[in-house]
Protein backbone atom coordinates (compact mmCIF):
# COMPACT_ATOMS: atom_id res chain seq x y z
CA UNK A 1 -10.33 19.80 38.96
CA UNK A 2 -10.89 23.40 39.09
CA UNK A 3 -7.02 23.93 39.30
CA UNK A 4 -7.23 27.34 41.38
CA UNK A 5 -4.50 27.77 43.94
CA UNK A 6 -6.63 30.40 45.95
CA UNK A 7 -5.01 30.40 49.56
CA UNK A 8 -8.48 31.60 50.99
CA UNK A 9 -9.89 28.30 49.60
CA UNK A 10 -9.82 25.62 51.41
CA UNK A 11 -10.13 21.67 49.74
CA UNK A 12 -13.38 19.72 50.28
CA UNK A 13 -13.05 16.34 50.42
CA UNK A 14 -13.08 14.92 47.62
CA UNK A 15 -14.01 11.18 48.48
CA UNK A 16 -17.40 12.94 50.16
CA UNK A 17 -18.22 14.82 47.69
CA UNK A 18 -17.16 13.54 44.62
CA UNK A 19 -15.52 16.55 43.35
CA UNK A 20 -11.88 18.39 43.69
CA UNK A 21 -13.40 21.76 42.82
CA UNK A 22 -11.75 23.27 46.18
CA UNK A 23 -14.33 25.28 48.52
CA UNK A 24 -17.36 24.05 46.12
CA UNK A 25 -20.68 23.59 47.86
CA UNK A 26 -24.57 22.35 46.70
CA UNK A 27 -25.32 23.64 43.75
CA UNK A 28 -22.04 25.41 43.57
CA UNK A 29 -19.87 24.50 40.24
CA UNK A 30 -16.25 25.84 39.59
CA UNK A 31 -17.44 28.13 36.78
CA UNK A 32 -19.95 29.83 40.03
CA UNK A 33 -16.40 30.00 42.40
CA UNK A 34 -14.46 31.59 39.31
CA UNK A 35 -17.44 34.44 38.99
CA UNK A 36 -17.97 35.17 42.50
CA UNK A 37 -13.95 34.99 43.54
CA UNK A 38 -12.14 35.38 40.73
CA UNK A 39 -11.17 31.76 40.84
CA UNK A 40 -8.64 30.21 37.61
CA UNK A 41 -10.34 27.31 36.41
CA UNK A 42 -8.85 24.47 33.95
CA UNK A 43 -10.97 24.30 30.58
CA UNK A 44 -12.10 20.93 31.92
CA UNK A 45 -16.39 21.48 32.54
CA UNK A 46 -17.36 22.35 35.53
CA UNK A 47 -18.74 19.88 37.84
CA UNK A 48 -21.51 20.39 40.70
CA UNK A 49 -20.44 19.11 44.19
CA UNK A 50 -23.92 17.89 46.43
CA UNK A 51 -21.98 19.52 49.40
CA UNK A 52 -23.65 22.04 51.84
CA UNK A 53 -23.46 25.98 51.24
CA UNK A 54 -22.07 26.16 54.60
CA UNK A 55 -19.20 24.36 53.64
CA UNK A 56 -17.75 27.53 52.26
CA UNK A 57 -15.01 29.16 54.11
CA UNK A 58 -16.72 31.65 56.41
CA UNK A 59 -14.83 34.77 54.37
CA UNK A 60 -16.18 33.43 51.30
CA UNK A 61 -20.10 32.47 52.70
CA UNK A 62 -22.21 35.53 51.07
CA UNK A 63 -24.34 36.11 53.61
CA UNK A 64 -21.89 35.25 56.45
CA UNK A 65 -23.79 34.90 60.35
CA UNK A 66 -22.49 37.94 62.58
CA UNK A 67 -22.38 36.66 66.02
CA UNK A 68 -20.87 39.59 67.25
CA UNK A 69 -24.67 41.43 67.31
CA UNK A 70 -26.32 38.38 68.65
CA UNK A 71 -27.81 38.53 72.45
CA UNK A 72 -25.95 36.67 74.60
CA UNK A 73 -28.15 34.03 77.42
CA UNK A 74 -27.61 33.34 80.45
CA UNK A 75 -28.83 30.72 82.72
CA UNK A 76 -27.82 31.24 85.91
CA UNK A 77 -28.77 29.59 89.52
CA UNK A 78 -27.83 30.35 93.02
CA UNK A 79 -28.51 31.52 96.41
CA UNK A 80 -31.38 34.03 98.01
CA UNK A 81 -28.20 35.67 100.85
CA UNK A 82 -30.65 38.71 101.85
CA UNK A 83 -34.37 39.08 102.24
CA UNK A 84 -36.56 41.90 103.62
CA UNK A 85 -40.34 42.46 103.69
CA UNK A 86 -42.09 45.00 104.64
CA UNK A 87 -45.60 45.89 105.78
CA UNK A 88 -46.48 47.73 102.49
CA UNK A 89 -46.11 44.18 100.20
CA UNK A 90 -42.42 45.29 98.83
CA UNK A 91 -40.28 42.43 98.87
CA UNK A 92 -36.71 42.57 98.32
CA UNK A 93 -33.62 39.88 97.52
CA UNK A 94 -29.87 39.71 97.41
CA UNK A 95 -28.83 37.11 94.67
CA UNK A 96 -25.40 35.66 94.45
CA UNK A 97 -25.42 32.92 91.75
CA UNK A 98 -23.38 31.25 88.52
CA UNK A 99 -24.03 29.40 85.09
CA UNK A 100 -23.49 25.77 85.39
CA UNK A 101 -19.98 25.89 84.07
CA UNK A 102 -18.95 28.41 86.47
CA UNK A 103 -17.89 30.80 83.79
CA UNK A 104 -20.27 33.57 84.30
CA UNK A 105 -21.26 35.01 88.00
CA UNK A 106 -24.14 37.84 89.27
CA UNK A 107 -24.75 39.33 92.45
CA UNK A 108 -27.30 41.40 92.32
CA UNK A 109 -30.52 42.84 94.54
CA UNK A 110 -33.98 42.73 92.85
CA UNK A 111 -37.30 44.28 94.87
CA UNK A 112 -41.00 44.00 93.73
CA UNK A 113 -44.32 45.19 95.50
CA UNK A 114 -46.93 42.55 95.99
CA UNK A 115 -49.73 44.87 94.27
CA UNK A 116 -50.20 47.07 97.44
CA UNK A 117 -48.50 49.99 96.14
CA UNK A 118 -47.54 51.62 92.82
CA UNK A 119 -43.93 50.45 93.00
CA UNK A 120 -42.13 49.60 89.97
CA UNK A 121 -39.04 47.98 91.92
CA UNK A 122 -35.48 49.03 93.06
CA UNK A 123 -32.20 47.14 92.78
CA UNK A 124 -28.94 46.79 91.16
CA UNK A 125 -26.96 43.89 89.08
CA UNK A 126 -23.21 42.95 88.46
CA UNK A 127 -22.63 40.13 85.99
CA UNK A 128 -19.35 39.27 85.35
CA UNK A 129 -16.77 36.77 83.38
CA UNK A 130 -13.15 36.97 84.24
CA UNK A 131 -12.42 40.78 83.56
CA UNK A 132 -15.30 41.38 81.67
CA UNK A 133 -18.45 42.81 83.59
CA UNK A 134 -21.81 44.47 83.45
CA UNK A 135 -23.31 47.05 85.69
CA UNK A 136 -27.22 47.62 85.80
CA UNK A 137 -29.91 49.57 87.92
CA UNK A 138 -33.15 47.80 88.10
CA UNK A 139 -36.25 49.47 86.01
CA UNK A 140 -38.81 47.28 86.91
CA UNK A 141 -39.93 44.24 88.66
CA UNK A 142 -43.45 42.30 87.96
CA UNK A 143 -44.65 39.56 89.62
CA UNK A 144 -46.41 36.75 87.15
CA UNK A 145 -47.95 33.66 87.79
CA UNK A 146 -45.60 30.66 88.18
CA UNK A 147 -46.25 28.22 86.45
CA UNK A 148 -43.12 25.72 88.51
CA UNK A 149 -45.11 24.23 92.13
CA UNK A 150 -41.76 24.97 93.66
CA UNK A 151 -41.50 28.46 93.00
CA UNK A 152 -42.47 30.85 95.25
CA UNK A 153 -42.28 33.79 92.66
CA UNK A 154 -41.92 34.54 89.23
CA UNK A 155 -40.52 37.60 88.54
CA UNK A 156 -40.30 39.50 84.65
CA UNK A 157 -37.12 42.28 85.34
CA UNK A 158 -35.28 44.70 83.17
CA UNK A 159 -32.41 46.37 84.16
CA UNK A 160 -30.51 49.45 82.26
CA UNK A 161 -27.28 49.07 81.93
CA UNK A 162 -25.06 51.71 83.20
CA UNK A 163 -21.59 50.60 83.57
CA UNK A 164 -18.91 47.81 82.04
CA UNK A 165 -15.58 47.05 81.83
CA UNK A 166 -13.13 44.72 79.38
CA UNK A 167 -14.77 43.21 76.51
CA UNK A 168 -18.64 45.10 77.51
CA UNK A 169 -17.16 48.27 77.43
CA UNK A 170 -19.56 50.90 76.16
CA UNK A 171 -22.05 48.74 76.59
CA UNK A 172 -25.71 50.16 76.55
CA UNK A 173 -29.54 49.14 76.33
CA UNK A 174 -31.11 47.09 78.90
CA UNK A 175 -30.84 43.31 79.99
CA UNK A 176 -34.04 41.42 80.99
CA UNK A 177 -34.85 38.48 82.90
CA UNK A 178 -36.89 36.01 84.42
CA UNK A 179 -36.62 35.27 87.76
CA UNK A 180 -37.94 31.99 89.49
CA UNK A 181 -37.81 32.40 93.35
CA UNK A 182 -37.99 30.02 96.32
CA UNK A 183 -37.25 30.96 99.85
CA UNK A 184 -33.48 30.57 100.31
CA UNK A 185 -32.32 29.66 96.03
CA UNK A 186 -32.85 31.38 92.40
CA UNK A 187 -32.90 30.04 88.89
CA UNK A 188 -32.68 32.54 85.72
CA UNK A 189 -32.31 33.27 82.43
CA UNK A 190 -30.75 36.56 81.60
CA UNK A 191 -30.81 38.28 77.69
CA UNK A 192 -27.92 40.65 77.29
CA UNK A 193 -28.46 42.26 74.20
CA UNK A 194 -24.37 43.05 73.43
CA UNK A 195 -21.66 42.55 71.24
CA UNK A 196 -19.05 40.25 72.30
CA UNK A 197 -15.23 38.96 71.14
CA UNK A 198 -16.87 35.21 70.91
CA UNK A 199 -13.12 33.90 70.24
């Protein structure tokens, strides 16, 4: 054994991987741990555990994963409440929908111009989870080809954010999605580039 008593080392297992060298990982002896963290080892060699890196603890990982700047994905499905359309080829929606586990909900209005007009789209967008919530103003709204027989329309949209509260506060940048439409229900998948308290 390596005989460190690190407390920010935890054990491996030593009947899966052959080796008490606590926190060791593939290609990782105790003479690596004692470089890297200052680790105590006994004068016995050092012995190579077949374990994965990620086995580490996550404060000892050297290139640890930061979730906290990952964007965060939505799918979310609902109802069509509201619907207008007018003569000029602008359509516009009210949404009012949730992710599957309920967790996350939006309401939100998205309009789009059939190609009639120069009209890049006007709207709004709450999305919210418990006290935590994001406010948004449409920038634009594109029609694309759908490529689901059910759908009525496929919209690309990309809203600013302008407003949040609880965990998204001081939030900025822009959240995008795409939009599958049929004539009373939704289905979407939302990228909010933010940081978030995963815990």
């Amino acid at each position: 054994m390596c005989g460190t008593a690190a407390p920010a080392v935890r054990a491996v297992d030593t009947e899966a991987c052959g080796t008490a060298v606590p926190g060791c990982a593939c290609g990782v002896s105790a003479e690596w741990l004692s470089n890297m963290f200052h680790v105590k080892q006994s004068a016995q060699p050092p012995r190579i555990c077949p374990m994965p890196l990620y086995s580490l603890p996550f404060a000892l990982h050297p290139h640890p994963r930061d979730d906290h700047h990952m964007p965060i994905i939505l799918h979310i499905s609902g109802d069509i409440i509201e619907r207008q359309e007018l003569l000029n080829g602008t359509r516009t929606v009210t949404l009012e929908g949730t992710t599957a586990d309920g967790a996350w909900l939006l309401t939100g209005v998205v309009s789009w111009n059939l190609g009639l007009v120069d009209y890049p789209g006007e709207g709004d967008l709450t999305l919210s989870r418990g006290d935590d919530e994001v406010f948004a103003t449409l920038v634009r709204a594109v029609p694309t080809a759908a490529d689901d027989e059910q759908a009525e329309v496929l919209l690309d949209a990309e809203y600013a954010i302008d407003g949040a509260a609880g965990a998204f506060l001081g939030a900025s940048g822009s959240v995008t999605a795409q939009i599958s439409l049929t004539r009373e229900q939704f289905q979407s998948r939302w990228v909010l580039p933010l940081s978030l308290d995963r815990t």
